[in-house]
Structure formats: structure tokens, C-alpha cells
Protein backbone atom coordinates (compact mmCIF):
# COMPACT_ATOMS: atom_id res chain seq x y z
CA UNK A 1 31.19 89.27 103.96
CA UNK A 2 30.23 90.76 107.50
CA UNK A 3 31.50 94.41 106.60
CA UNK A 4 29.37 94.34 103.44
CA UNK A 5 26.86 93.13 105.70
CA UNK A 6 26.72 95.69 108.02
CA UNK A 7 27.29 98.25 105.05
CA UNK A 8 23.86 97.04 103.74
CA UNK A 9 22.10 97.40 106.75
CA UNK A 10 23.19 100.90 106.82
CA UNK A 11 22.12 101.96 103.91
CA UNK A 12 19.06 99.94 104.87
CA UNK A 13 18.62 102.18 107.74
CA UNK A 14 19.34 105.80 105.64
CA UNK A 15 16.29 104.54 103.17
CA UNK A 16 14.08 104.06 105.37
CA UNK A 17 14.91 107.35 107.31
CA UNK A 18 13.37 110.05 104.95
CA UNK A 19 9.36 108.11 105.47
CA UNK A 20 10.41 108.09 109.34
CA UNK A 21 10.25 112.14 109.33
CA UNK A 22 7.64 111.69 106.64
CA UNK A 23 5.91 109.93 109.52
CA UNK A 24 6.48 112.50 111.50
CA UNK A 25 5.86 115.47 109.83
CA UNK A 26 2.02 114.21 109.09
CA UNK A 27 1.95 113.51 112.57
CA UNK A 28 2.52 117.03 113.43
CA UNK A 29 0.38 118.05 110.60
CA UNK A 30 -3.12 116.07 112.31
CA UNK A 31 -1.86 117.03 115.96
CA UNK A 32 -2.57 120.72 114.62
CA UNK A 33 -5.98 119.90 114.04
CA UNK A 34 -6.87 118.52 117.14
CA UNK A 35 -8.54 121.00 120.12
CA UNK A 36 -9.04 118.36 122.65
CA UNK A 37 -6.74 116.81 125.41
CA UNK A 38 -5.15 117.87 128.58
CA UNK A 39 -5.06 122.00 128.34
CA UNK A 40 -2.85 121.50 131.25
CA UNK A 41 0.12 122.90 128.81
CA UNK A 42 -1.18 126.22 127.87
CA UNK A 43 -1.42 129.54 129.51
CA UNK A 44 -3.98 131.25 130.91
CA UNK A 45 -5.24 134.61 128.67
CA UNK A 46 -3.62 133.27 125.67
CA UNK A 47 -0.29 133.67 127.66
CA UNK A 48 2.34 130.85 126.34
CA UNK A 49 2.62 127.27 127.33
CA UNK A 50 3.30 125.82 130.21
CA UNK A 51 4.23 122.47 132.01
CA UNK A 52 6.87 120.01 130.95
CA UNK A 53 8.17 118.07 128.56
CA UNK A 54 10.00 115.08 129.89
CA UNK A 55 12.86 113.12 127.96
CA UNK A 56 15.29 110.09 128.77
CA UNK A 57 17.44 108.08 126.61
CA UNK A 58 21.12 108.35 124.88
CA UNK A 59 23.42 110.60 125.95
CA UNK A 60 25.16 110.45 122.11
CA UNK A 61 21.38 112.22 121.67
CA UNK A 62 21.63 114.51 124.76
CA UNK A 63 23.18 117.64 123.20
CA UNK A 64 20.58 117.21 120.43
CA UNK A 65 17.41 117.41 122.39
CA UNK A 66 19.23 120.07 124.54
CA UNK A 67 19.91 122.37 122.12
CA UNK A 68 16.21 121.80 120.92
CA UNK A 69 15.14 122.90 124.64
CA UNK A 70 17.68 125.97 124.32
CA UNK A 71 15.89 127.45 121.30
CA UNK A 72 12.46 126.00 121.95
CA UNK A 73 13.05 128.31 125.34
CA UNK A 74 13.51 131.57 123.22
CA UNK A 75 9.85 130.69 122.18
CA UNK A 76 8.52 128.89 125.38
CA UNK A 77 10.03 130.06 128.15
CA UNK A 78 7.31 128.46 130.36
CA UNK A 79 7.92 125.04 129.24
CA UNK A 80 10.93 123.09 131.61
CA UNK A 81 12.30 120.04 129.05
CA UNK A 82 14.27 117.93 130.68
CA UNK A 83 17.59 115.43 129.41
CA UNK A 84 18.42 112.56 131.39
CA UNK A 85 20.89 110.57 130.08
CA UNK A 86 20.47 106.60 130.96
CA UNK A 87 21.47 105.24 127.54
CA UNK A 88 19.41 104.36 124.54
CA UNK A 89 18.45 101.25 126.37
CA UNK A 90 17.09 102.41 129.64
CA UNK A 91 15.57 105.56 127.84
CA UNK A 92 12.96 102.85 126.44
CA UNK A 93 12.57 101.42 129.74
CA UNK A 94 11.14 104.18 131.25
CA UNK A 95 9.92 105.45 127.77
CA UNK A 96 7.69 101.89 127.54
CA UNK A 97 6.79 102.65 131.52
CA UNK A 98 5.23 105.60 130.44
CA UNK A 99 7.29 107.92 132.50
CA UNK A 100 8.41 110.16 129.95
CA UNK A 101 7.51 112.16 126.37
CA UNK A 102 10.38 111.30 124.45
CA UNK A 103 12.92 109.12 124.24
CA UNK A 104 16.36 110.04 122.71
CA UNK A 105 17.77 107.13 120.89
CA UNK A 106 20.61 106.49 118.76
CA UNK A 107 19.56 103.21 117.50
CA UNK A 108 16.21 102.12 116.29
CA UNK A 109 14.08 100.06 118.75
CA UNK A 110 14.61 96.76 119.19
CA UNK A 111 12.06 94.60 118.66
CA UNK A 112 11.61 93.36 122.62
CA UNK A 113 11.74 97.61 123.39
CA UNK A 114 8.57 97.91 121.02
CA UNK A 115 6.72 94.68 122.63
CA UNK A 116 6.90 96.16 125.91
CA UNK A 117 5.38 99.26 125.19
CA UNK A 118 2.91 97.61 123.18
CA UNK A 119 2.34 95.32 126.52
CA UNK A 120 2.39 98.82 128.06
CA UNK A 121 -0.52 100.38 125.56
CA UNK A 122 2.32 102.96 125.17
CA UNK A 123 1.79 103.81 121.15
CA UNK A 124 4.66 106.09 119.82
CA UNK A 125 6.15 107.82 116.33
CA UNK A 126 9.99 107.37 115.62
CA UNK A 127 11.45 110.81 113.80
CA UNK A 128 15.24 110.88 112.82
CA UNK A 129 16.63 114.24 114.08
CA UNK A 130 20.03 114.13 112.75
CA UNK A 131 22.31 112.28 111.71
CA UNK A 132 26.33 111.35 113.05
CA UNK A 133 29.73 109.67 112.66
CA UNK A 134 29.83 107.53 115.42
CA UNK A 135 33.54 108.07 116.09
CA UNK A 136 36.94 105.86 117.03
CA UNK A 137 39.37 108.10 119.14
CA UNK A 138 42.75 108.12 120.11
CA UNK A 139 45.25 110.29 122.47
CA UNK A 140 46.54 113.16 120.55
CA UNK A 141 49.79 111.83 121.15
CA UNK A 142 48.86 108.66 119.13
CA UNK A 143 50.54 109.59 116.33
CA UNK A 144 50.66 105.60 114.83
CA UNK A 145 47.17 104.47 114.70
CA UNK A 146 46.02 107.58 112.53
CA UNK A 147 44.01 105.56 109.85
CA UNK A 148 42.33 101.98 111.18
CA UNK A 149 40.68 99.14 109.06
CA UNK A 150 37.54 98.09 110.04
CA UNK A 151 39.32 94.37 110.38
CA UNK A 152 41.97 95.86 112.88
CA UNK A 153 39.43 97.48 114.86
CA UNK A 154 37.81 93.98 114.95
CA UNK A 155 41.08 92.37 116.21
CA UNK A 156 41.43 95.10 118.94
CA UNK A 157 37.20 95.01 119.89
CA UNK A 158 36.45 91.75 119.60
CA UNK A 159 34.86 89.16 122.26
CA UNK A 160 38.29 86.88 121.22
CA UNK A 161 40.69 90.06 121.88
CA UNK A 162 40.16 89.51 125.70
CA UNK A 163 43.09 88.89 127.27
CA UNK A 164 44.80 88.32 123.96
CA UNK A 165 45.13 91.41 122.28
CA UNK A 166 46.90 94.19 124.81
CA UNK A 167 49.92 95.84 123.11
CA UNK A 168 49.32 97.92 119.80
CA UNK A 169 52.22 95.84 117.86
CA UNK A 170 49.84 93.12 117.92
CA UNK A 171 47.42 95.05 115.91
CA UNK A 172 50.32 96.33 113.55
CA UNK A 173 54.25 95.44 113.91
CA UNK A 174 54.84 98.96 112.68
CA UNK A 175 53.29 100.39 115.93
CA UNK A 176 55.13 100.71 119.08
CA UNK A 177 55.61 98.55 122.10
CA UNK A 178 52.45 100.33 123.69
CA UNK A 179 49.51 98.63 125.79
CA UNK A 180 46.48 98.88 124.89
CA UNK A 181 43.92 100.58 126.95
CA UNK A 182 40.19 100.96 126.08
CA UNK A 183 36.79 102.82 126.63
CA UNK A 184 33.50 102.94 124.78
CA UNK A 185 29.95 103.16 125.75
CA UNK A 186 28.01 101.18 127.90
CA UNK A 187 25.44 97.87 127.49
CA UNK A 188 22.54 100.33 127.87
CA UNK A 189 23.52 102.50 125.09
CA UNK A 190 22.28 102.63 121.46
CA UNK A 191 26.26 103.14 120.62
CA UNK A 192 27.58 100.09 122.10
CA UNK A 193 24.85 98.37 119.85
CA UNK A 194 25.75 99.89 116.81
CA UNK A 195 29.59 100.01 117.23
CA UNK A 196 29.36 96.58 118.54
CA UNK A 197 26.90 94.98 115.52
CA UNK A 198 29.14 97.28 112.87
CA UNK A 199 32.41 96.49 114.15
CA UNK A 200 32.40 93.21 115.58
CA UNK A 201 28.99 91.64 113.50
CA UNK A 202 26.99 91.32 116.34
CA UNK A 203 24.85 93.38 118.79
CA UNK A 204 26.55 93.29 122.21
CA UNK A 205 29.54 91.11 120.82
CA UNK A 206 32.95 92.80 122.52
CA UNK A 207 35.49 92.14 124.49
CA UNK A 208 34.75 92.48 128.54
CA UNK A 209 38.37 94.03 129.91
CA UNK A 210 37.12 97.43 128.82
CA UNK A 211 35.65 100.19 130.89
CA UNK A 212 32.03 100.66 129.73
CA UNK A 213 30.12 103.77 130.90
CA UNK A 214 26.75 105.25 129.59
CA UNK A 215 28.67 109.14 129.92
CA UNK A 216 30.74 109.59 126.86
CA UNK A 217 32.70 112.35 128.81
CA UNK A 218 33.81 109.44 131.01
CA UNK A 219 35.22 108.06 127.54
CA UNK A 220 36.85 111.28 127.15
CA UNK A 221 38.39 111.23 130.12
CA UNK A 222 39.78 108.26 129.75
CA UNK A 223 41.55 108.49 126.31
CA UNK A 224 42.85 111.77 127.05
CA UNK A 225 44.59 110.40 130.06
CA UNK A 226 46.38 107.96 128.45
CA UNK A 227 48.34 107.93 125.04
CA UNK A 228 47.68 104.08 124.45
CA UNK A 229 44.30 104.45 125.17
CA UNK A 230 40.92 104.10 122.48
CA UNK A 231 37.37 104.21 122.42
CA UNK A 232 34.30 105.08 120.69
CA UNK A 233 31.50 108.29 120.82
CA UNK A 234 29.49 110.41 118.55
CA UNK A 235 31.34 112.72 116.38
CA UNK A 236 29.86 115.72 118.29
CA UNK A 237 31.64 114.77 121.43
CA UNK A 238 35.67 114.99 118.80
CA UNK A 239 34.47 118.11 117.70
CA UNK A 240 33.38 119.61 121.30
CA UNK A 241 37.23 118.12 122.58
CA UNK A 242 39.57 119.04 119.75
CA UNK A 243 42.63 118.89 120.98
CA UNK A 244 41.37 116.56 123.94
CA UNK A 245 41.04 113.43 122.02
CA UNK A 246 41.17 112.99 118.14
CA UNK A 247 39.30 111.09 115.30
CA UNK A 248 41.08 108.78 113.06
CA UNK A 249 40.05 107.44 109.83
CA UNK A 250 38.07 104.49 109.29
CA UNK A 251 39.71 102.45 105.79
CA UNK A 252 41.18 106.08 104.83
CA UNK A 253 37.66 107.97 105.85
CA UNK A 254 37.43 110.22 108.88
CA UNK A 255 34.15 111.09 110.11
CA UNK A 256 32.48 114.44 109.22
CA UNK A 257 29.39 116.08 107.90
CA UNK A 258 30.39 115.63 104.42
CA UNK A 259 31.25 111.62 104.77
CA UNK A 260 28.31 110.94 106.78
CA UNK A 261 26.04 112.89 104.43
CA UNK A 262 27.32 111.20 101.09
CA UNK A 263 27.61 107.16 102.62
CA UNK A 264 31.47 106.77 102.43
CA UNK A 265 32.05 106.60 105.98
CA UNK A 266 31.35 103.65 106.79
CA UNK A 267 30.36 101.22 108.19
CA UNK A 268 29.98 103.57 111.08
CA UNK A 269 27.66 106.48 109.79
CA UNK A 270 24.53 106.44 111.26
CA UNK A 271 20.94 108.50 111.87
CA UNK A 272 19.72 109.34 115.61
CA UNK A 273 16.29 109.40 116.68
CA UNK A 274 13.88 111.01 119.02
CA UNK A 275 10.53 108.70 119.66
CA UNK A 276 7.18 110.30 120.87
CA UNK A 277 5.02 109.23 123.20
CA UNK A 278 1.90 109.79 120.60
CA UNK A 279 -0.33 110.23 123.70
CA UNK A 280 1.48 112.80 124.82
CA UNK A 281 1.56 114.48 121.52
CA UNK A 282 -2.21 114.69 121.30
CA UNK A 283 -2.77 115.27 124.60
CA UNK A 284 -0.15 118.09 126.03
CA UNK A 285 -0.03 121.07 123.80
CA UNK A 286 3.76 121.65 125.11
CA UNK A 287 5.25 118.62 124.12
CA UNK A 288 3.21 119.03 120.93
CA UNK A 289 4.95 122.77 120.00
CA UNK A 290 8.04 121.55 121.23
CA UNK A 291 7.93 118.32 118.75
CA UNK A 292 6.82 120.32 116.04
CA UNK A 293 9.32 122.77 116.97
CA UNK A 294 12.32 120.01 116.86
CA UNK A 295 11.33 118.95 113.65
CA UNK A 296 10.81 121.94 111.31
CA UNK A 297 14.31 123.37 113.27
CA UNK A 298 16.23 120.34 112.49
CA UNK A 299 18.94 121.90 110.72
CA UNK A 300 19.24 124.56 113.09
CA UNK A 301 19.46 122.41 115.97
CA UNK A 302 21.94 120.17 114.21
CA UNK A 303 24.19 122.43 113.22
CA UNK A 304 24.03 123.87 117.13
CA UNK A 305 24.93 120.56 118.77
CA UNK A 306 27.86 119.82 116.16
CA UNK A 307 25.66 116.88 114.29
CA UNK A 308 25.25 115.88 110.87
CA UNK A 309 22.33 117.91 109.15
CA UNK A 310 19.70 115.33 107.28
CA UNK A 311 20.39 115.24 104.10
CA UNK A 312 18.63 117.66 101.32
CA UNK A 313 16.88 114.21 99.97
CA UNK A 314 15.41 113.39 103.53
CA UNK A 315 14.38 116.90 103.87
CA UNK A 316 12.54 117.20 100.44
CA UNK A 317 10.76 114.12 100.64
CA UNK A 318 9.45 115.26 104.36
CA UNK A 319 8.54 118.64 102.75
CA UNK A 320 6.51 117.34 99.70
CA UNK A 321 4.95 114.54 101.72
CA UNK A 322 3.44 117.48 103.64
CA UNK A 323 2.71 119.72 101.18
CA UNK A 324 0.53 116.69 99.21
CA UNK A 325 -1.70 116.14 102.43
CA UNK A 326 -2.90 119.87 101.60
């Protein structure tokens, strides 16, 4: 019952995902109207823009909004965006302070995110930018624990695991006499809440004797150091490493564009997010042309940072939605 659960809420999520760029797209489509605001952003002489466009958040998101700054550069080369990387969860912090333009999440915002920006007076637009496998990996020289069940990766994750669960013939008598090492993401990030509510049926629900950090290369690091070692990143991060770390399969499914696109792997398929200040939107024409930039490059920028593509659906119902505002 939990893994059908969590499947639901999935597909809960991909629904609602095509009316968040919807959302978006009219958003850039009435910013485009609008000659007011800071003119702090533009060039003098009808030169190009200037100034900066500020972003925080998930470093599973990172690549994304960096490869958006790489191209939006070819066009812009006046406007500095910048990528910190504090996790999904301290991205909102200082996204809800007000200290930056966009916040790079790969989770939706939590309910007690959105009331302190509201408290803040900090308004905002969520837009899916992609979407991705988060991803379970091994040691290449794992060559045992090829093809996991969502149940076994409960036994090994699990708050009840701790201290229990440390050799990998506990999670299968067929595997060898091997301890069990393990790294994964962080409390701040948006993928220790979605591995953690998919996996384990609860956000924030895992064992402690892990190590946690908000850098998934220190998650790389770790697994490739040590052949009974696991953890869990975005899918970008096994394609970046081949031969580093490696991907197994989730109840037979490995994660790639084509399983993410068409729902069958699961439960751990997910979309990623960028959310706009809307302030900033109306009021600095940079971060305005480089949002509206993101969004009609999606695929582009995607396919660039090694992420899932949205999906033709998504992308047609964002296109007509804008074509009928006329």
C-alpha cells in the first residue's frame, strides 16, 4: 500500500506539471507587456542587458540553471547569473528572505516554505524545467546488487535499518559477506525529501549512520571509493560519472530519458523546478529575458545538462495555452 501510495502522488505531481509551465509561460507572456520597473537591467543606447540574476537552491538543479546561464550568455553576455548550491531547502530560505531571483528546486514547496514568503510579501511562479530519474548507485565493482526492489531499498534506508542492517547478505543471502556503506543527499535537499517520502513513506524518514551532504559529488566520491558502498543523486550526475559509479534498476527499471518520460520508473521519477521571484520578473528586465529565455529553451538546456526533456504533452499544452491568450 505505501509504494502505490507514493506511485500516486507521482503521477499526481506529472499532472499537475504541464498548468505549472502553463503558469509560466502566460507569465512571460504579460511580463512582455509591461515597460515599467527598475531599468537598472538594460543597456545604455539600446546596448544589451545588464546586471544580475541571482539563484540559490538544489544542487540536483545546479547543472540545469547553469547550462541556462551558458547559453543565455551567448545572448547576454552582460548579464552575471549566479548558482549557489545550498539544497532545495535553504534555496527557499534565502529565496523567502528575498535575497535572490530564483530558486532551483527539486521538490515542490512545502507548505511552511510558501508561508514564509507569504509572511515575507515575497509572491513567486513555480515552472518545471525538466524532468529526472532520481538515481540509486553502486561501485562498478558491485556486480550483485544490479536490480533492487523498492522493499529492499526500504530494508537497507530505513529509520529501523540503523544499526541493524550493515552487511549486504542481510538484504539478500545471495549477496556476499560485504558491509554496507552509504551516502545520499542531505536534510536541506529537495532529494533527501523525495528519496526519503518515495522510498521509505515519509519525508525525512531514514536511517542516521549515513553520510549526508548537500554536494552530490561528495556522494560520488564516496561510492566510488568503496565497492560496498550506495547512495542516491539525479540521473545527470550517473551519466556525467560513467564508469565512476553506476545505476541499477529499480523492480527491473533503470533510470533514463525514456522511463522517466513514459511513468515506468518508478516510484522515483520525478520533475525539477525553478521558482521566480515575480517581483523580480516585472521589475528587472534581465532576470525577465533570462526566464523567458529558460523556458522557451527547455529542451535545449535539458538535453545540455544530461536531464530528462518535458514531455511532448507538457510542451503542447504550454504552447496552446499561449497561443489561446492571442
Amino acid at each position: 500500500m505505501k509504494e502505490a501510495h507514493v506511485r500516486k502522488s507521482t503521477a499526481k505531481i506529472f499532472a499537475s506539471t504541464a498548468l505549472v509551465v502553463i503558469g509560466a509561460l502566460a507569465l512571460s507572456g504579460c511580463g512582455g507587456q509591461s515597460s515599467g520597473g527598475d531599468t537598472s537591467g538594460s543597456g545604455a543606447s539600446g546596448g544589451g542587458l545588464t546586471g544580475s540574476v541571482n539563484t540559490d537552491g538544489s544542487s540536483t538543479v545546479a547543472p540545469l540553471t547553469e547550462a541556462a546561464a551558458d547559453l543565455f550568455r551567448d545572448e547576454e553576455s552582460g548579464v552575471n547569473v549566479s548558482v549557489a548550491t545550498s539544497g532545495t531547502g535553504g534555496g527557499f530560505k534565502t529565496f523567502c528572505a528575498g535575497e535572490t531571483d530564483v530558486s532551483n528546486a527539486s521538490r515542490p514547496i512545502k507548505d511552511e516554505e510558501a508561508a514564509e514568503c507569504e509572511a515575507a510579501g515575497i509572491e513567486y511562479t513555480e515552472i518545471i524545467a525538466a524532468n529526472d530519474g532520481l538515481s540509486v548507485i553502486v561501485n562498478p565493482e558491485n556486480d550483485w546488487a544490479e536490480d533492487l526492489t523498492v522493499e529492499q531499498l526500504n530494508l537497507i534506508w530505513g529509520p529501523e535499518a540503523e544499526g541493524e542492517i550493515t552487511n549486504w547478505n542481510q538484504v539478500d543471502s545471495s549477496f556476499p559477506d560485504q558491509a554496507i556503506t552509504l551516502f545520499g543527499a542531505g536534510t536541506d535537499s529537495g532529494t533527501f525529501d523525495y528519496f526519503t517520502e518515495a522510498i521509505n513513506g515519509e519525508d525525512g524518514a531514514i536511517r542516521t549512520d549515513y553520510s549526508p551532504s548537500e554536494d552530490d559529488n561528495i556522494t560520488i566520491q564516496g561510492v566510488a571509493g568503496d565497492v560496498g558502498a550506495i547512495g542516491f543523486l539525479g540521473l545527470s550526475y550517473v551519466e556525467e560519472n560513467e564508469g565512476v559509479i553506476k545505476a541499477v534498476a529499480v523492480d527491473g527499471v533503470l533510470p533514463s530519458t525514456e522511463t522517466v518520460q513514459d511513468g515506468t520508473y518508478t516510484p522515483l521519477g520525478r520533475p525539477l523546478f525553478i521558482y521566480v521571484n515575480n517581483a523580480s520578473y516585472v521589475d528587472k528586465e534581465q532576470v525577465k529575458s533570462f526566464i523567458d529565455f529558460y523556458v522557451a529553451n527547455s529542451a535545449e538546456i535539458a538535453e545540455r545538462a544530461l536531464f530528462v526533456p518535458l514531455t511532448e504533452e507538457q510542451v503542447t499544452i504550454a504552447t496552446d495555452e499561449l497561443a489561446s491568450l492571442g
